[in-house]
Protein backbone atom coordinates (compact mmCIF):
# COMPACT_ATOMS: atom_id res chain seq x y z
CA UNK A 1 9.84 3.55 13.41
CA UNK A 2 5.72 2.90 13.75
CA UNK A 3 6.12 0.38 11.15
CA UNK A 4 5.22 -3.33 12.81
CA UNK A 5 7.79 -5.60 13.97
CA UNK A 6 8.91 -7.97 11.40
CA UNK A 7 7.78 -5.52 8.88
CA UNK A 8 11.00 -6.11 7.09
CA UNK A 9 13.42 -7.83 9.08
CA UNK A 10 11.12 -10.73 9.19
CA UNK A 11 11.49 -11.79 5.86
CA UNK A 12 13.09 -15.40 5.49
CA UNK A 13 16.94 -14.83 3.82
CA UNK A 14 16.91 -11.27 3.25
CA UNK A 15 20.31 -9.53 3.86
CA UNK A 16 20.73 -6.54 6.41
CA UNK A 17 21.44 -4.24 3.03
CA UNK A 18 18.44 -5.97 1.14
CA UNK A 19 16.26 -4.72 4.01
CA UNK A 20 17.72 -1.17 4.20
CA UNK A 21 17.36 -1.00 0.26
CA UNK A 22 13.60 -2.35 0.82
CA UNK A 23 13.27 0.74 3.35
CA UNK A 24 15.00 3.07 1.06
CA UNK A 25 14.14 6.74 1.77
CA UNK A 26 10.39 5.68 2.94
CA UNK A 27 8.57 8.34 5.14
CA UNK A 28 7.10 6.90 8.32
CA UNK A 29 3.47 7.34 9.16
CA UNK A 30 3.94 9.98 11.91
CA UNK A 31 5.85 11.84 9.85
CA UNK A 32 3.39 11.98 6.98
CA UNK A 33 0.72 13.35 9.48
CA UNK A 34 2.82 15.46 11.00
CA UNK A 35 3.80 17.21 7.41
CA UNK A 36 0.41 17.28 6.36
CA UNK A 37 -1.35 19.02 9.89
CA UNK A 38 1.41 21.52 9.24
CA UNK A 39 0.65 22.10 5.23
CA UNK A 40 -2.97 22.09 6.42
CA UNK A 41 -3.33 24.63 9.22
CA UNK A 42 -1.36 26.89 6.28
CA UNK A 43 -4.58 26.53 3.99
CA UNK A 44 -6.41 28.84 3.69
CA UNK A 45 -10.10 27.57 4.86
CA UNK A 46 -11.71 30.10 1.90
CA UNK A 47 -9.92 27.50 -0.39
CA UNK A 48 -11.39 24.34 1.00
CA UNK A 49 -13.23 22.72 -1.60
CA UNK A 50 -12.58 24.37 -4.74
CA UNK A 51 -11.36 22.78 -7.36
CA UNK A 52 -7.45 23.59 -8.60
């Protein structure tokens, strides 16, 4: 899930629904670059540093 091991399941006492709850609907790091190249390449470069 690109996240480290441990990241969450390493926790001392914390229950296999506490970690899933701690995950919750979290997007991975791949998945955030992946979105944003795609959002990106749909910019239009003439818009590239102007203010919205």
């Amino acid at each position: 899930m690109a996240l480290e091991d441990g990241h969450v399941t390493g926790v001392p006492r914390l229950s296999r629904t506490a970690q899933l709850k701690a995950l919750g609907n979290g997007v991975v790091p791949p998945q955030a670059v992946a979105a944003l190249r795609i959002l990106l390449a749909r910019t239009e470069p003439a818009m590239w540093g102007r203010a919205a």
